[in-house]
N, C-alpha and C. Protein backbone atom coordinates (compact mmCIF):
# COMPACT_ATOMS: atom_id res chain seq x y z
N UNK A 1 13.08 7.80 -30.16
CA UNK A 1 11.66 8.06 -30.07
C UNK A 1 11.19 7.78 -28.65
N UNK A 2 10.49 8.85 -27.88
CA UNK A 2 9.70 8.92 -27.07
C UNK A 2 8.18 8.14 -27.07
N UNK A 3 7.96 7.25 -25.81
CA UNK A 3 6.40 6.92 -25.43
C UNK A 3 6.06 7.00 -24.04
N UNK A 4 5.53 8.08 -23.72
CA UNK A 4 5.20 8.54 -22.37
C UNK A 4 4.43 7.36 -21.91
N UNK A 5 4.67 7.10 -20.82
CA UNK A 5 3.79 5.98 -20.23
C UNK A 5 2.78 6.90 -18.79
N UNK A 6 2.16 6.27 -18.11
CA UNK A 6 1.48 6.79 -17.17
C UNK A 6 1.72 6.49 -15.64
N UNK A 7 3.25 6.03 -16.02
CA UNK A 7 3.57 5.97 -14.45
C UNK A 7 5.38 6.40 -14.24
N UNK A 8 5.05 7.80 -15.01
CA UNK A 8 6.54 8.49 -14.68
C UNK A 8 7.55 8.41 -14.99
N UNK A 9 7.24 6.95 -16.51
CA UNK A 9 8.59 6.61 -16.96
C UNK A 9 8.41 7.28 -18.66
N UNK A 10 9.79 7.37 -19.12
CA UNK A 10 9.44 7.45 -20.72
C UNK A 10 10.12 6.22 -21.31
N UNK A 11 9.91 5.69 -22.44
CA UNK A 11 10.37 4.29 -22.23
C UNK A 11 11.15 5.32 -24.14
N UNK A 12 12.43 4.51 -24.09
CA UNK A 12 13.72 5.09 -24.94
C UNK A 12 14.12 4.10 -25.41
N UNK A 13 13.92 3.30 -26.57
CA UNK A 13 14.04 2.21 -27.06
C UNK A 13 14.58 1.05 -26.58
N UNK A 14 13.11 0.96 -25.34
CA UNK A 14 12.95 -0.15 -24.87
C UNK A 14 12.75 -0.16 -23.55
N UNK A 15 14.17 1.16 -23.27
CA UNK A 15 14.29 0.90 -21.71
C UNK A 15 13.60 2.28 -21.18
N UNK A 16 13.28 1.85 -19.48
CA UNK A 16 12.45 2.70 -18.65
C UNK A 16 14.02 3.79 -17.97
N UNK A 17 13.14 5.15 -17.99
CA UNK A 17 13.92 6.24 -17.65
C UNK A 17 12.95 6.81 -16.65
N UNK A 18 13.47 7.29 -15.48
CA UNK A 18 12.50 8.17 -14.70
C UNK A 18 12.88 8.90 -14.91
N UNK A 19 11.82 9.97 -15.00
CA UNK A 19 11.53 11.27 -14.81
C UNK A 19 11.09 11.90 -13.64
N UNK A 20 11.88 11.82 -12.75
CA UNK A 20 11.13 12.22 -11.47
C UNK A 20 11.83 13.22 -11.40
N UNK A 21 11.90 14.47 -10.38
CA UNK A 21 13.32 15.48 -10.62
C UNK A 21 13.96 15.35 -9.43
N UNK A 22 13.41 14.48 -8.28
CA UNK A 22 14.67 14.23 -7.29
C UNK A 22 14.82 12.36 -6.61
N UNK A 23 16.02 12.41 -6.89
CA UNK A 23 16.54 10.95 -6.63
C UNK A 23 15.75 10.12 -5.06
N UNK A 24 15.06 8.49 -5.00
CA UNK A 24 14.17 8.53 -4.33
C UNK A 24 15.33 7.46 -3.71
N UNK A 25 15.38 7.74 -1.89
CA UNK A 25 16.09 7.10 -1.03
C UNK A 25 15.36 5.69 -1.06
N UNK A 26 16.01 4.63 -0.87
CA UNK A 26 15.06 3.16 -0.65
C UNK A 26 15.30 3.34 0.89
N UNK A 27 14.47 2.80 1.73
CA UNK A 27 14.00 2.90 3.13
C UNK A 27 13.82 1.60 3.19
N UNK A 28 12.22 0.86 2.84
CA UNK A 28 11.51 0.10 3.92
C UNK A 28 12.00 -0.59 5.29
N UNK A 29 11.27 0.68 6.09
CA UNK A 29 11.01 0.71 6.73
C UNK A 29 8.98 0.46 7.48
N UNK A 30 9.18 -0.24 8.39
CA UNK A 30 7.36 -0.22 8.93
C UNK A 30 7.27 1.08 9.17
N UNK A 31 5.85 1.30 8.82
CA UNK A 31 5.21 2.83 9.68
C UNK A 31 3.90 3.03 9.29
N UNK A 32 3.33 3.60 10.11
CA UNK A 32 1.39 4.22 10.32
C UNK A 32 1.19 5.24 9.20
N UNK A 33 0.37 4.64 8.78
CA UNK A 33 -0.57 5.52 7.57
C UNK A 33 -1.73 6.16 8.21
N UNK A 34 -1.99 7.23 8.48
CA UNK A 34 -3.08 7.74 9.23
C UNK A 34 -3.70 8.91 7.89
N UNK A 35 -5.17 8.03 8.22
CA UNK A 35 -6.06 9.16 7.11
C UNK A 35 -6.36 10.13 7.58
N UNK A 36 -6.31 11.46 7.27
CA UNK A 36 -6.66 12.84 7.34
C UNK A 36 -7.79 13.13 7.12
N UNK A 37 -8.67 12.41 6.07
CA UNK A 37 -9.96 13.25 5.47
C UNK A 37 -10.43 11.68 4.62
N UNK A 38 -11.53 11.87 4.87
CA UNK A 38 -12.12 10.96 4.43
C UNK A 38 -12.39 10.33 5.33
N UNK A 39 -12.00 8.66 4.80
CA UNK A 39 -12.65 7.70 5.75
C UNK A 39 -11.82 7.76 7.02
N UNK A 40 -11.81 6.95 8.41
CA UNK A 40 -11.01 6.97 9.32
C UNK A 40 -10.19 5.77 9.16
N UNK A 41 -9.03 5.76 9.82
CA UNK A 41 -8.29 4.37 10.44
C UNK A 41 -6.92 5.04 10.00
N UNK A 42 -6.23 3.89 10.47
CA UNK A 42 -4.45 3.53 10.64
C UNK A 42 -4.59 2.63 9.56
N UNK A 43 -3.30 2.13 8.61
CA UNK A 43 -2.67 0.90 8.26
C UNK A 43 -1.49 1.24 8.42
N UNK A 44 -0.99 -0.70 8.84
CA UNK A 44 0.43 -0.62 9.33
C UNK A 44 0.63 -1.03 8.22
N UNK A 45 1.76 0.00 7.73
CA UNK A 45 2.20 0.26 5.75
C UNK A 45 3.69 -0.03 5.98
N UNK A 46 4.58 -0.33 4.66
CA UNK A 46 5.81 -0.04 4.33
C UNK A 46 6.39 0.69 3.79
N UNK A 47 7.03 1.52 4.31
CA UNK A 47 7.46 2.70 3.63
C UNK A 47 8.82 2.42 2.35
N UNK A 48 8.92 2.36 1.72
CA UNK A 48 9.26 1.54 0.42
C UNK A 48 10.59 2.98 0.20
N UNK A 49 10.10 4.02 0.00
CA UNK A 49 11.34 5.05 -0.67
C UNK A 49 10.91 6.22 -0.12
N UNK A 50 11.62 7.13 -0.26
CA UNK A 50 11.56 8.60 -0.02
C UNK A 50 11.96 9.78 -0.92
N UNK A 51 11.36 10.91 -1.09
CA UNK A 51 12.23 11.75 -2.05
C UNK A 51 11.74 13.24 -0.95
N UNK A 52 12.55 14.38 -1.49
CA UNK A 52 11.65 15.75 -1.04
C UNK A 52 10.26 15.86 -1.43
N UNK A 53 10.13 15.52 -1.98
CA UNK A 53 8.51 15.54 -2.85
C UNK A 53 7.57 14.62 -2.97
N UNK A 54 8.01 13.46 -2.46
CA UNK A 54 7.30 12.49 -2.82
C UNK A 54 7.58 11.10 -2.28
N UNK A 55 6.62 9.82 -1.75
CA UNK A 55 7.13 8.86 -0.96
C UNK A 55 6.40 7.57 -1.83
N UNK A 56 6.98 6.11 -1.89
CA UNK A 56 6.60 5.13 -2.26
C UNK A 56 5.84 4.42 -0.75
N UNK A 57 4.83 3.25 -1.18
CA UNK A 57 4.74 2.73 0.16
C UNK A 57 3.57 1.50 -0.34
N UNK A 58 4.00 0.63 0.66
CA UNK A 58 3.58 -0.51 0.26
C UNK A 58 2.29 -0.52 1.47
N UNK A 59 0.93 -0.98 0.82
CA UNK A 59 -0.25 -1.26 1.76
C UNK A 59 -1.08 -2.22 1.91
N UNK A 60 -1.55 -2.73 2.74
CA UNK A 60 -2.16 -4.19 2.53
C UNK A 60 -3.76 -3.65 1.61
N UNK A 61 -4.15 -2.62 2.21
CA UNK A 61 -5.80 -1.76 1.69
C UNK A 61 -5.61 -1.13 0.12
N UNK A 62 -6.42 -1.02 -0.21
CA UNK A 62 -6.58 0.65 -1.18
C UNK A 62 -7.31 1.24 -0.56
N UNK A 63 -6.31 2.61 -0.91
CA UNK A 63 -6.44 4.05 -0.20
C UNK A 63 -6.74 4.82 -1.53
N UNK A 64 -8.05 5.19 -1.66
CA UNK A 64 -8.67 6.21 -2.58
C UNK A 64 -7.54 7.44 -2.66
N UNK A 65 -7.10 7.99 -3.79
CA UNK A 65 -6.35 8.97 -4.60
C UNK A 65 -6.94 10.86 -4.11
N UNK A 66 -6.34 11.71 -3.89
CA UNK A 66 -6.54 12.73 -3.51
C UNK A 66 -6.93 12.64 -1.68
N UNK A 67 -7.08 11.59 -1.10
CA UNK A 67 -6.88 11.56 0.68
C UNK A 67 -5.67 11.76 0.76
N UNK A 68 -5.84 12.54 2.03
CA UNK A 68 -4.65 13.65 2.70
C UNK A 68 -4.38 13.04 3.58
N UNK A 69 -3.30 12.17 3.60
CA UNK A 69 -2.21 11.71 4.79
C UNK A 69 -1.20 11.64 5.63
N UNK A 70 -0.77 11.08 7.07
CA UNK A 70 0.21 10.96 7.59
C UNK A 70 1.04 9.82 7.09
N UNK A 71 2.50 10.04 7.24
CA UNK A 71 2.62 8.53 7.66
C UNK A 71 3.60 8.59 8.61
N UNK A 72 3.81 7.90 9.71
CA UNK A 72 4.72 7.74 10.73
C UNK A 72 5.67 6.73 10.71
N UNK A 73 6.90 7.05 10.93
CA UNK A 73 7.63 6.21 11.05
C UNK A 73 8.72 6.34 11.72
N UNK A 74 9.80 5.77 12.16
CA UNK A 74 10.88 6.07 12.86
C UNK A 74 11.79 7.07 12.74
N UNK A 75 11.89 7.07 11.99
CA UNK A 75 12.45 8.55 10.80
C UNK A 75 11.98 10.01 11.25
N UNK A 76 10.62 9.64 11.29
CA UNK A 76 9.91 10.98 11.73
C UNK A 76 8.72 10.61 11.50
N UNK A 77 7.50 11.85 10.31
CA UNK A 77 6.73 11.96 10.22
C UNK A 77 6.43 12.80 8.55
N UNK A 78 5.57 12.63 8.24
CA UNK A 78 5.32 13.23 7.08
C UNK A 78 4.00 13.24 6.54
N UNK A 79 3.39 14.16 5.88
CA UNK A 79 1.82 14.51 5.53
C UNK A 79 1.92 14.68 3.90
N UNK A 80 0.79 14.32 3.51
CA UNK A 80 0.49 14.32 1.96
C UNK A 80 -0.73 13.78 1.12
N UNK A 81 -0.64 13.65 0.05
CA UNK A 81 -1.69 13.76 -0.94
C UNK A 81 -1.64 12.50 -1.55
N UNK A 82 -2.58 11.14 -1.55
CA UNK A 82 -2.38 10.12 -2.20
C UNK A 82 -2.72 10.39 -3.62
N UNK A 83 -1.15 9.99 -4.35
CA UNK A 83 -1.33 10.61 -6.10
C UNK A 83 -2.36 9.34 -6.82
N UNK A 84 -1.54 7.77 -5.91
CA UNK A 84 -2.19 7.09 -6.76
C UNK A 84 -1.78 5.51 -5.84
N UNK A 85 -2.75 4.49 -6.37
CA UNK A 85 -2.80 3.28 -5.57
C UNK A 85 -3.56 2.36 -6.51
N UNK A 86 -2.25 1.42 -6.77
CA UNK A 86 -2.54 0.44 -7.16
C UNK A 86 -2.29 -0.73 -7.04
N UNK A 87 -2.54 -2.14 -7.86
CA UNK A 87 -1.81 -3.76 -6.90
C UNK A 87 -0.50 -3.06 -7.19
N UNK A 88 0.29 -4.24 -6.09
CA UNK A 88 1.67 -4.44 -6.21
C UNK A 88 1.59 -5.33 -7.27
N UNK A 89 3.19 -5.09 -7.93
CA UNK A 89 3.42 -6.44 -8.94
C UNK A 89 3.31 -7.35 -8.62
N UNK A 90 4.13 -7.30 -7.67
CA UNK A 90 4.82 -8.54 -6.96
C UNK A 90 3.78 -8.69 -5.53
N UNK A 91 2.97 -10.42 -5.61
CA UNK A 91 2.55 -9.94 -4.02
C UNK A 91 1.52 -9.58 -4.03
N UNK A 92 0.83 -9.29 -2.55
CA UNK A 92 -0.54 -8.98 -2.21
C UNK A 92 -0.12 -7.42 -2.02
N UNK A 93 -1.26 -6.84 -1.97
CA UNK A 93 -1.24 -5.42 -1.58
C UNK A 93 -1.29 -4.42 -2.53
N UNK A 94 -1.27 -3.64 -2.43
CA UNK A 94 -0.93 -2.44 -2.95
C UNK A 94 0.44 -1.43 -2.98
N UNK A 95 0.47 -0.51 -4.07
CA UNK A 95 1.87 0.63 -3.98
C UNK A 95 1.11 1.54 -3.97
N UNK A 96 1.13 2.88 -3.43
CA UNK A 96 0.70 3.95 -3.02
C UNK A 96 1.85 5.00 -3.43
N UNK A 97 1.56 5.80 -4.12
CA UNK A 97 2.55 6.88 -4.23
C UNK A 97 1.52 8.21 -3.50
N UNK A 98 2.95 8.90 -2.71
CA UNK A 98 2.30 9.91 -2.20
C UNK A 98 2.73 11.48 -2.68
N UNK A 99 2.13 12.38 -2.26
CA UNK A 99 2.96 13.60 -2.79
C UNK A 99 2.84 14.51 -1.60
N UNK A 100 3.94 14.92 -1.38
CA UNK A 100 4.53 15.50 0.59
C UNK A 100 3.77 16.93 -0.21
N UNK A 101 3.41 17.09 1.22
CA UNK A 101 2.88 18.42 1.32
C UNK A 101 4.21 19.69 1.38
C-alpha cells in the first residue's frame, strides 16, 4: 500500500522511496543565490545536491516559492524556479528546492 506524501517520497510499508526521475549528485559546495524577480539581494547558500532538473540547497533566509533564480558556484552557474522552502531539520536555516530552467 501506497501514501503519497508531499515531499516526493511514497512511503511503502514504512520506508521512504523517491520518486524523482533523475539520480541527485551530493555536492555541498558554497555558492551565490542571486534573485531574479522579486525582491533584490545575494545569499551566501549551500549547494547541498544536484540533478538535470533540479537542485537542493541549504539557506540561512526564506526565499518565497515561484522566484526565479541564479545560483553560482564553482561548478558553474545555473537559473531556476524556487519549488519550495522550508526549515531545515537539522539546524538553523532553511532547504530550498529548486527547479533548473
Amino acid at each position: 500500500m501506497e501514501i503519497a506524501s508531499k515531499y516526493n517520497f511514497v512511503m511503502i510499508f514504512g520506508k521512504k522511496k523517491n520518486r524523482r526521475e533523475e539520480q541527485r549528485v551530493t555536492v555541498n559546495a558554497p555558492a551565490t543565490l542571486k534573485v531574479l524577480t522579486g525582491a533584490a539581494g545575494d545569499l551566501q547558500v549551500t549547494l547541498v545536491d544536484v540533478s538535470p532538473k533540479g537542485a537542493g540547497l541549504q539557506t540561512p533566509e526564506f526565499v518565497m516559492r515561484g522566484l526565479t533564480v541564479e545560483v553560482v558556484w564553482a561548478g558553474g552557474a545555473m537559473r531556476g524556479k524556487v519549488q519550495y522552502c522550508r526549515p531545515a531539520e537539522a539546524g538553523a536555516g532553511y532547504q530550498l528546492g529548486l527547479r533548473l530552467d
